[in-house]
Protein backbone atom coordinates (compact mmCIF):
# COMPACT_ATOMS: atom_id res chain seq x y z
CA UNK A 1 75.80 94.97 112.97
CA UNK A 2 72.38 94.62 112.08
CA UNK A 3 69.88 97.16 113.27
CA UNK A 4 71.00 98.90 116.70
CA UNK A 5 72.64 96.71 119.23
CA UNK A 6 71.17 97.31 122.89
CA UNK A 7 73.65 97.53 125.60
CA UNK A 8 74.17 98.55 129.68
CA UNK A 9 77.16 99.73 131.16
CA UNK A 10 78.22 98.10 134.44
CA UNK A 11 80.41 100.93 136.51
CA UNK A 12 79.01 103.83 134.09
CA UNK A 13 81.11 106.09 136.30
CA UNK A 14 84.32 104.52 136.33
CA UNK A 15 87.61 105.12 133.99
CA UNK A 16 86.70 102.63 131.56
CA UNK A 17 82.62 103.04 132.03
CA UNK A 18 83.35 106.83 131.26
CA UNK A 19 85.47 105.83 127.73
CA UNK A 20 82.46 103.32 127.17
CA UNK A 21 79.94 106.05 127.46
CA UNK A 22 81.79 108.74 125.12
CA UNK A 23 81.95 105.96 122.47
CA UNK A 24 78.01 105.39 122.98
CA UNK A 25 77.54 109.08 122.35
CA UNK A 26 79.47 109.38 119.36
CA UNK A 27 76.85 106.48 116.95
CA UNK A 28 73.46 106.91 118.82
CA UNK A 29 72.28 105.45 116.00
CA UNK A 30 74.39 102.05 116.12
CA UNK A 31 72.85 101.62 119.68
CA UNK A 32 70.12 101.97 122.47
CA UNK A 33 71.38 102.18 125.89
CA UNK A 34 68.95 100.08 128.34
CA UNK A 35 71.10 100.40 131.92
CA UNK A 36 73.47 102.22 133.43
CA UNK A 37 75.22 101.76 136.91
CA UNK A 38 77.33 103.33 139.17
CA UNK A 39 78.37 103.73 142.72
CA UNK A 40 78.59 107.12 144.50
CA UNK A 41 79.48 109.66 141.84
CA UNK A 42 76.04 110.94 141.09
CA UNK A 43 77.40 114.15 138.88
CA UNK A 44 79.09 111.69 136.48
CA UNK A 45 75.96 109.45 136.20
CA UNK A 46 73.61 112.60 135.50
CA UNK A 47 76.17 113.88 132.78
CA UNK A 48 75.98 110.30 131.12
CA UNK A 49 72.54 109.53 131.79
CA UNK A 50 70.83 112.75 130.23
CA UNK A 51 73.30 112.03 127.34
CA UNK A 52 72.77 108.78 126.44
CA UNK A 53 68.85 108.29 128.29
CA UNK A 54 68.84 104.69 129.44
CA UNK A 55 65.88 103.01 130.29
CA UNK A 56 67.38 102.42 133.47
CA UNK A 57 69.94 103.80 136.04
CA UNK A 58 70.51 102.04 139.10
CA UNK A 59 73.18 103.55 141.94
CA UNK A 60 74.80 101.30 144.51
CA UNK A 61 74.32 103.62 146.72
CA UNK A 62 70.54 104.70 147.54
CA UNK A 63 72.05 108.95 148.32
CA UNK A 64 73.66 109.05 144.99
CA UNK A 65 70.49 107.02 143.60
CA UNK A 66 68.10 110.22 145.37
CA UNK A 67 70.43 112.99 144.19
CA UNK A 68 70.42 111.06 139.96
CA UNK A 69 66.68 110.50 140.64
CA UNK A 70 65.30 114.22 141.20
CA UNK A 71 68.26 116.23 138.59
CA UNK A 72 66.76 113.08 135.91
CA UNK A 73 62.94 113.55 137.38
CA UNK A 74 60.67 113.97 133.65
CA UNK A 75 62.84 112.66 131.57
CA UNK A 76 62.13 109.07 131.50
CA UNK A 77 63.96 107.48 133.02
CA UNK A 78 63.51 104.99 136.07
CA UNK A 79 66.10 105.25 139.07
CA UNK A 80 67.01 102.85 142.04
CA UNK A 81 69.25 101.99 144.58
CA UNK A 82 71.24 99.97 146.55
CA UNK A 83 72.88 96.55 145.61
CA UNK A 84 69.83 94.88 144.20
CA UNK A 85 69.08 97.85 141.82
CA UNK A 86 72.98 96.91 140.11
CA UNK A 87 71.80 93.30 140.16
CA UNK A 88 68.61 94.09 138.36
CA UNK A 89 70.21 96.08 135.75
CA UNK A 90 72.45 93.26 135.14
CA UNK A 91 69.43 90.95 134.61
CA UNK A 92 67.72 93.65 132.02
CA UNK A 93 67.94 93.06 127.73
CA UNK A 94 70.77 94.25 126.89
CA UNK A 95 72.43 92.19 124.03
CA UNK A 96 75.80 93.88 125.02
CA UNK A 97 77.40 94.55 128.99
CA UNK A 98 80.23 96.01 129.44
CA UNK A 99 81.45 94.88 132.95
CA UNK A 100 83.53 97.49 134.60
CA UNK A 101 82.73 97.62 138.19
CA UNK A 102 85.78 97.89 140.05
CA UNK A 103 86.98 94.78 142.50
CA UNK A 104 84.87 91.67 143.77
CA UNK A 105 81.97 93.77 143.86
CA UNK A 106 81.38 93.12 140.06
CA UNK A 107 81.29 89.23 140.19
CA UNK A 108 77.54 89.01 141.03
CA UNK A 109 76.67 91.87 138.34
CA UNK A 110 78.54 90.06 135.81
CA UNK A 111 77.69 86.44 136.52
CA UNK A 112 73.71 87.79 136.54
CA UNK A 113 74.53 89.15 132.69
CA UNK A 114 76.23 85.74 131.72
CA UNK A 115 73.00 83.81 132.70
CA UNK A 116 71.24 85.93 130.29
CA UNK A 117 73.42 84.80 128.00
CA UNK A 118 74.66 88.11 126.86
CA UNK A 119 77.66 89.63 125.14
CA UNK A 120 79.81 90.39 128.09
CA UNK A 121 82.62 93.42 127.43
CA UNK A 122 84.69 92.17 130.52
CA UNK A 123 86.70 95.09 132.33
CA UNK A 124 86.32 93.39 135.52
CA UNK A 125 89.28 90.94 135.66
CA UNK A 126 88.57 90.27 139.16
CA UNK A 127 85.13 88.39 138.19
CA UNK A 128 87.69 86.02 136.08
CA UNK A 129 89.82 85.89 139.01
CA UNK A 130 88.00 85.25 142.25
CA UNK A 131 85.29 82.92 140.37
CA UNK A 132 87.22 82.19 136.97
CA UNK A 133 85.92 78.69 136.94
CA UNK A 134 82.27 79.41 137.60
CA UNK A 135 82.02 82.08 135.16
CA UNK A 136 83.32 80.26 132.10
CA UNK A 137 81.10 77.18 132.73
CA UNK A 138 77.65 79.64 133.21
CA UNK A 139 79.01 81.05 129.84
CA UNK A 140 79.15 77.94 128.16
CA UNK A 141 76.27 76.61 129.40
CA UNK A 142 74.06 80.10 127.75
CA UNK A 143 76.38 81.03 125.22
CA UNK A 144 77.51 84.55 126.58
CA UNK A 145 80.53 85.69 125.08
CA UNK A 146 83.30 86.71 127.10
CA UNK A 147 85.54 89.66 125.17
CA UNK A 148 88.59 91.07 126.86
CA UNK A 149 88.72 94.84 127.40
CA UNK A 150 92.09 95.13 129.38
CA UNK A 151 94.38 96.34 126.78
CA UNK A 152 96.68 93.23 127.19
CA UNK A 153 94.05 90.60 126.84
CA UNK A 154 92.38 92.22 124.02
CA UNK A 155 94.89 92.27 122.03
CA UNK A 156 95.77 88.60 122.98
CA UNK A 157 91.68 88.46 121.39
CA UNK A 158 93.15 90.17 118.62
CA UNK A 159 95.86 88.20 117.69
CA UNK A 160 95.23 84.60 118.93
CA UNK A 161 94.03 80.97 116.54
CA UNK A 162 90.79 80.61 118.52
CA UNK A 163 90.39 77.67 115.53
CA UNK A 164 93.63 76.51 116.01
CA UNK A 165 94.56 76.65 119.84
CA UNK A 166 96.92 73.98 120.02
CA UNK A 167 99.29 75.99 117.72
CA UNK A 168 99.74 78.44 120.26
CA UNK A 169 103.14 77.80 122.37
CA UNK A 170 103.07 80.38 124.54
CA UNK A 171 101.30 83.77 125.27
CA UNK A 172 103.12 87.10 126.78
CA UNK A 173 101.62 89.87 128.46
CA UNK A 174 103.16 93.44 128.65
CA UNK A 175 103.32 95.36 131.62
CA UNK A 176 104.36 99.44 131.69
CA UNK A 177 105.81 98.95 134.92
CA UNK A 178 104.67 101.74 136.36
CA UNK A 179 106.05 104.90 137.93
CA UNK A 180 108.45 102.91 139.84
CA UNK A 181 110.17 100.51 137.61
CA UNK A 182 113.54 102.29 138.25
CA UNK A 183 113.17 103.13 142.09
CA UNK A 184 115.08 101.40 144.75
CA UNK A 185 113.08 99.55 147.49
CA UNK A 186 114.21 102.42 149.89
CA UNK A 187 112.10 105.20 147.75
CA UNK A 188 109.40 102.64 147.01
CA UNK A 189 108.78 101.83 151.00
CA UNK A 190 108.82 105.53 151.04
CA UNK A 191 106.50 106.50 147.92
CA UNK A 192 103.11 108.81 148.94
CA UNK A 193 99.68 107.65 147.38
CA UNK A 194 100.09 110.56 144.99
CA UNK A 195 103.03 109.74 143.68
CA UNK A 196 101.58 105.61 143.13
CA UNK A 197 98.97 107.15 141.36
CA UNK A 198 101.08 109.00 139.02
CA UNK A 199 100.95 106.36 135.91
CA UNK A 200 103.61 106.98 133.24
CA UNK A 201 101.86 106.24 130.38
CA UNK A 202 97.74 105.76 131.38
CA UNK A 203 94.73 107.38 132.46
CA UNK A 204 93.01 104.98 134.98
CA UNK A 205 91.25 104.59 137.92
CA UNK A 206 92.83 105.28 141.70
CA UNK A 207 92.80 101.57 142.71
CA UNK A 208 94.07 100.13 139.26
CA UNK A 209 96.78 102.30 139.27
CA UNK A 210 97.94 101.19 142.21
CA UNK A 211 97.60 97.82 141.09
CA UNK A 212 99.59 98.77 138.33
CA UNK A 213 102.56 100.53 140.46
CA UNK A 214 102.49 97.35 142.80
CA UNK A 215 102.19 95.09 139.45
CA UNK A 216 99.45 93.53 141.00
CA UNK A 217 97.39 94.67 138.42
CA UNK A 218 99.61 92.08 135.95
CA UNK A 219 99.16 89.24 138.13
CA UNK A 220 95.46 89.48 138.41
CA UNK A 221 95.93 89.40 134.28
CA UNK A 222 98.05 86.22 134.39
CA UNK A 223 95.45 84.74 136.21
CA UNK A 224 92.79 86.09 133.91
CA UNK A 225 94.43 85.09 131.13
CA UNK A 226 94.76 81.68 131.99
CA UNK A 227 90.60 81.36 132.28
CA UNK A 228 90.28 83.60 129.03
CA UNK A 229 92.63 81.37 126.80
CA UNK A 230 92.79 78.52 128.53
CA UNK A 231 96.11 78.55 129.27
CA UNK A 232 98.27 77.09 132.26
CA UNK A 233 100.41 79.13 134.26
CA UNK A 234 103.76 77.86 133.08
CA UNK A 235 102.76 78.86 129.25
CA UNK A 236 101.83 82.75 130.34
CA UNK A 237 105.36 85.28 130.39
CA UNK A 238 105.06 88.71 131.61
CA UNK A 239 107.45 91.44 129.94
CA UNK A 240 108.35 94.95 131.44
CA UNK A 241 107.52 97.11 128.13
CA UNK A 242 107.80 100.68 129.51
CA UNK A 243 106.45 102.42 126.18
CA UNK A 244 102.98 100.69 126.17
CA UNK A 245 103.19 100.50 122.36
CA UNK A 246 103.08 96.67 122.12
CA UNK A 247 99.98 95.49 124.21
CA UNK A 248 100.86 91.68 124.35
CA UNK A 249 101.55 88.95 122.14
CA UNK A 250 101.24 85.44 121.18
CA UNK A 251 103.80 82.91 120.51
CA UNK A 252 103.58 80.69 118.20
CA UNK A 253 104.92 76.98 117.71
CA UNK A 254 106.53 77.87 114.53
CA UNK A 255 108.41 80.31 116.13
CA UNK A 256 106.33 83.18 114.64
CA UNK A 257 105.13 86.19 117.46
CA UNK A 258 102.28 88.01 116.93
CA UNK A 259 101.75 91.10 118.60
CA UNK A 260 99.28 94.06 118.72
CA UNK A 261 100.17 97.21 118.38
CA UNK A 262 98.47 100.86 119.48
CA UNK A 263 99.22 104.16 121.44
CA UNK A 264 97.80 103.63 125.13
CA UNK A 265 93.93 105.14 124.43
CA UNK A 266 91.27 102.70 125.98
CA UNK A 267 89.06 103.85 123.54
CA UNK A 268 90.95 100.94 120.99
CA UNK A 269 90.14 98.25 123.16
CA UNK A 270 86.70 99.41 124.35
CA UNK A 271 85.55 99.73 120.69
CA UNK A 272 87.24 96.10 119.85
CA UNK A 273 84.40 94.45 122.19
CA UNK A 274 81.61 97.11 121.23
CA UNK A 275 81.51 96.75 117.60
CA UNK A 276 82.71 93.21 117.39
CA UNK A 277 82.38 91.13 115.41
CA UNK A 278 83.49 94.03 113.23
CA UNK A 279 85.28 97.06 113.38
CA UNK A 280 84.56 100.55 113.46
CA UNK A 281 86.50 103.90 112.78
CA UNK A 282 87.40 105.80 116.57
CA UNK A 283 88.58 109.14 117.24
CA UNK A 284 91.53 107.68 118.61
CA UNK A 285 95.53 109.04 116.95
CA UNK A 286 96.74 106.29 115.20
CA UNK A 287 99.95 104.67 115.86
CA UNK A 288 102.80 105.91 113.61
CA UNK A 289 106.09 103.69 114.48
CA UNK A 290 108.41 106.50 112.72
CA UNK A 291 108.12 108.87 115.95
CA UNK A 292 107.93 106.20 118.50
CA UNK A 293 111.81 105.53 118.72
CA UNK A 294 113.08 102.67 120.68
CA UNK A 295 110.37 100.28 121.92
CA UNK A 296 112.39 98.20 125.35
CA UNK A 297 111.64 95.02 126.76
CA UNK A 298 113.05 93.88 130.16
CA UNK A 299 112.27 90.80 132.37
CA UNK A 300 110.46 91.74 135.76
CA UNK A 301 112.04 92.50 139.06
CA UNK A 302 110.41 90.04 141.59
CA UNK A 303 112.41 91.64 144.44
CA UNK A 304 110.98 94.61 143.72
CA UNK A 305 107.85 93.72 142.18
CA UNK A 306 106.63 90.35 144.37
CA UNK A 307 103.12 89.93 142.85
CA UNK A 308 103.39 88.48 139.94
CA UNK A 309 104.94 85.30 141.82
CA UNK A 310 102.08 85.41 144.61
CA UNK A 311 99.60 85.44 141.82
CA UNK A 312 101.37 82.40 140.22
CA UNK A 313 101.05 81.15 143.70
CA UNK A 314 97.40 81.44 144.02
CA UNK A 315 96.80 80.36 140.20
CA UNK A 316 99.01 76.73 140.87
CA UNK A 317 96.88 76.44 144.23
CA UNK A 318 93.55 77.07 142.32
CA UNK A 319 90.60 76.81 144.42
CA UNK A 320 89.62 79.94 146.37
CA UNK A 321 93.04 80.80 146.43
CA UNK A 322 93.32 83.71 143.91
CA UNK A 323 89.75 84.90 145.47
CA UNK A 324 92.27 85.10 148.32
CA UNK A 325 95.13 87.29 146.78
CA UNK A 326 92.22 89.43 145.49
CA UNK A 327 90.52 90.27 148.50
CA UNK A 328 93.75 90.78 150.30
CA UNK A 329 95.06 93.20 147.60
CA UNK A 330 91.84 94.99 147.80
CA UNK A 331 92.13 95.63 151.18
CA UNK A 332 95.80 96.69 151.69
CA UNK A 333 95.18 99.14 148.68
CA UNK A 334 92.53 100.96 150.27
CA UNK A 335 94.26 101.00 153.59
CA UNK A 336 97.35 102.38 151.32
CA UNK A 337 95.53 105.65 149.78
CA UNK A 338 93.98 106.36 153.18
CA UNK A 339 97.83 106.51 154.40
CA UNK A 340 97.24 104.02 157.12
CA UNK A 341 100.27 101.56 155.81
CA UNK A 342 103.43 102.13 153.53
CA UNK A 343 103.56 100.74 149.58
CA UNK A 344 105.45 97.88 150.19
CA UNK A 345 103.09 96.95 153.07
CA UNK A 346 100.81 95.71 150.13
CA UNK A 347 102.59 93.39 149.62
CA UNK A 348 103.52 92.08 152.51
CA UNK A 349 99.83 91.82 153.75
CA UNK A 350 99.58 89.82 150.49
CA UNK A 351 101.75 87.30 151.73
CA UNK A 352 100.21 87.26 155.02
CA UNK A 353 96.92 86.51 154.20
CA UNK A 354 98.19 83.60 151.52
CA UNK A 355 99.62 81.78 154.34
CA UNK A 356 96.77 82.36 156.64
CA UNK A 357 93.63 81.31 154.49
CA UNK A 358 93.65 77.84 153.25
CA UNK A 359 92.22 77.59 149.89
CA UNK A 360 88.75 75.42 149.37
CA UNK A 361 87.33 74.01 146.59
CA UNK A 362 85.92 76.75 144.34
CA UNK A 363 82.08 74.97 144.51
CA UNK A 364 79.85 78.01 144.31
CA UNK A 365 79.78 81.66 144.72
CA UNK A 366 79.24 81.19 148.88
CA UNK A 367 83.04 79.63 148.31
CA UNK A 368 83.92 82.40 146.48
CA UNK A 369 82.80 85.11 149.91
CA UNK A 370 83.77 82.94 152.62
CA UNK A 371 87.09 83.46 151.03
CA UNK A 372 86.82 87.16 150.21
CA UNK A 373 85.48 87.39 153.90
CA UNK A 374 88.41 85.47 155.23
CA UNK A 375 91.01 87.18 153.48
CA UNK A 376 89.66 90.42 154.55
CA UNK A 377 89.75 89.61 158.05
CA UNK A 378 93.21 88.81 157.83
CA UNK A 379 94.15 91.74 156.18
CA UNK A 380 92.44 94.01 158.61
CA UNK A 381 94.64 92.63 161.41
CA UNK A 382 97.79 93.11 159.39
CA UNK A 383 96.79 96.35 158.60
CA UNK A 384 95.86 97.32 162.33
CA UNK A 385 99.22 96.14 163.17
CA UNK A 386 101.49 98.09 160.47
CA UNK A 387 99.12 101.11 161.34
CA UNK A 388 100.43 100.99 164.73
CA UNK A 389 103.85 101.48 163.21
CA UNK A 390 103.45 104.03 160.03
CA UNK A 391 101.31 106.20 162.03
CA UNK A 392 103.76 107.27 165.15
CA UNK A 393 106.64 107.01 162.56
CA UNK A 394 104.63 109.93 161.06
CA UNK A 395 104.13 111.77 164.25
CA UNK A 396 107.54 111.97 165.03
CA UNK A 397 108.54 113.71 161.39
């Protein structure tokens, strides 16, 4: 890179805004931090904040935004709130953004950084998924770059002919299955929120882990993927790979697979997007295949596991359909780790919501929360009707 690189970090306070942050500490002199964002957690923000000393913080919400304001009072640095504060650190110079606000709530963040025309680090997979078709045509249109930080798309980035697309047969995304890839459906209608969020083989956020226990989290990718590599559903496999060695791989019309390879540290990918176009050393242990054993692949259980085939669903519908599945996940998640429904019921509420909001055309971002509105709605209702039956159920033990 030449000279130091400016950059903001969209969910500062999040799993992968935290990893971001660390790796911004560790070269202050490879870059100047203009914005930072969060949500709630005002501690975290003040810990990153009077590290790295942004031009600008903004908080979602305007408490968190009083509480960062007086601890960073002298120092510098201007503070806001609310929802347009987010937005306007979106819109500020930052050559680099990593996007890593967590849900639908990042779309408008990110899309305001793509009309700038920046370097987007994109952690958000469900900006790609509710609005896949918007985003990718504002990016052409200013020449923002879109790089994959999910571990599985990045190292798809890693490994796939960008010259040579059409030599690509096939690409195949890796999935850990989570802590209940060997469970029956008996323990998995009966699994807590603390044991969903007890991840095998990553350290993540509460409502990605979920995803990832549900396997939602790989069907959001499949979709993602598709809009990232331009790639149709029926060309995009998904393989249970419970050691989280191999991160995905690309298949190749001559037969040859390429794959990428790394011990499960988000610090890898995160460093991929922040340094690229080249690389840089990380504190990270390297990979050493010798003490790794057996590395297993197995297909996925859709019995078991129904969301990658509801994402396929919503990604053959196209419209505002996966905007749909989104919402609807987003919603029975959070109504799972407040113990108002059972695991599978995420599922389930899934499914109800598909068949009760019609897609529409994906036209414009007012497309994009009529269906996130929609879908919500339905969702609530579901949920208000499974709470009636968890909740007595629970009484009674």
């Amino acid at each position: 890179m030449n000279g130091r690189r400016s950059v903001s970090v969209l969910g500062a306070t999040g799993s992968v805004g935290q990893t971001t942050c660390a790796l911004l500490a560790e070269a202050p002199d490879a870059f100047r931090v203009e914005a930072l964002t969060g949500n709630c957690n005002a501690a975290a923000m003040i810990r990153s904040a009077r590290a790295l000393r942004p031009a600008f913080v903004a908080m979602a919400d305007p408490a968190a935004a009083a509480a960062v304001r007086d601890d960073l009072a002298g120092l510098g640095i201007e503070v806001a709130g609310g929802e347009s504060a987010v937005l306007a650190a979106a819109d500020r110079p930052a050559d680099w953004v990593m996007a890593a606000i967590v849900g639908a709530a990042g779309l408008a963040p990110t899309l305001a950084a793509v009309r700038r025309g920046a370097t987007i680090a994109l952690a958000n997979k469900e900006s790609l998924v509710c609005a896949g078709h918007l985003l990718t045509a504002e990016a052409k249109a200013t020449g923002s770059r879109l790089l994959p930080v999910d571990s599985e798309h990045n190292a798809i980035f890693q490994v796939f002919d960008g010259a040579r697309p059409e030599s690509v047969h096939r690409i195949i995304l890796t999935a850990s299955g989570g802590p209940f890839r060997t469970c029956s459906l008996a323990e998995m209608a009966a699994a807590t929120p603390a044991q969903a969020l007890r991840h095998p083989n990553w350290d993540m956020g509460a409502k990605i882990t979920i995803d990832s226990a549900t396997m939602f989290n790989k069907g959001l990718e499949l979709i993602e993927a598709g809009h990232l590599f331009a790639m149709p559903e029926d060309r995009i496999d998904v393989v249970v790979h419970p050691q989280s060695i191999v991160h995905s791989l690309v298949s190749y019309r001559d037969g040859s697979v390429l794959a990428q390879l790394g011990l499960p540290d988000m610090r890898t990918p995160v460093a991929v997007t922040l340094y690229w176009p080249e690389r840089a050393a990380c504190a990270v242990e390297h990979l050493d295949l010798t003490r790794m054993g057996d590395l297993t692949f197995e297909a996925p259980d859709p019995t078991r596991f129904p969301a990658l085939d509801q994402a396929r669903q919503a990604m053959k519908a196209g419209g505002t359909a996966p905007a749909v599945l989104n919402a609807a996940n987003e919603a029975a998640v959070h109504a799972f780790l407040a113990g108002e429904i059972g695991f599978l019921d995420i599922p389930a509420i899934v499914a109800i919501c598909q068949d009760r909001v019609s897609p529409a055309p994906l036209d414009g971002l007012d497309a994009v929360w009529e269906a996130d509105r929609l879908a919500r709605a339905a969702a609530g209702e579901a949920i208000r009707q499974r709470r009636k039956v968890i909740l007595p159920a629970r009484a009674a033990q």
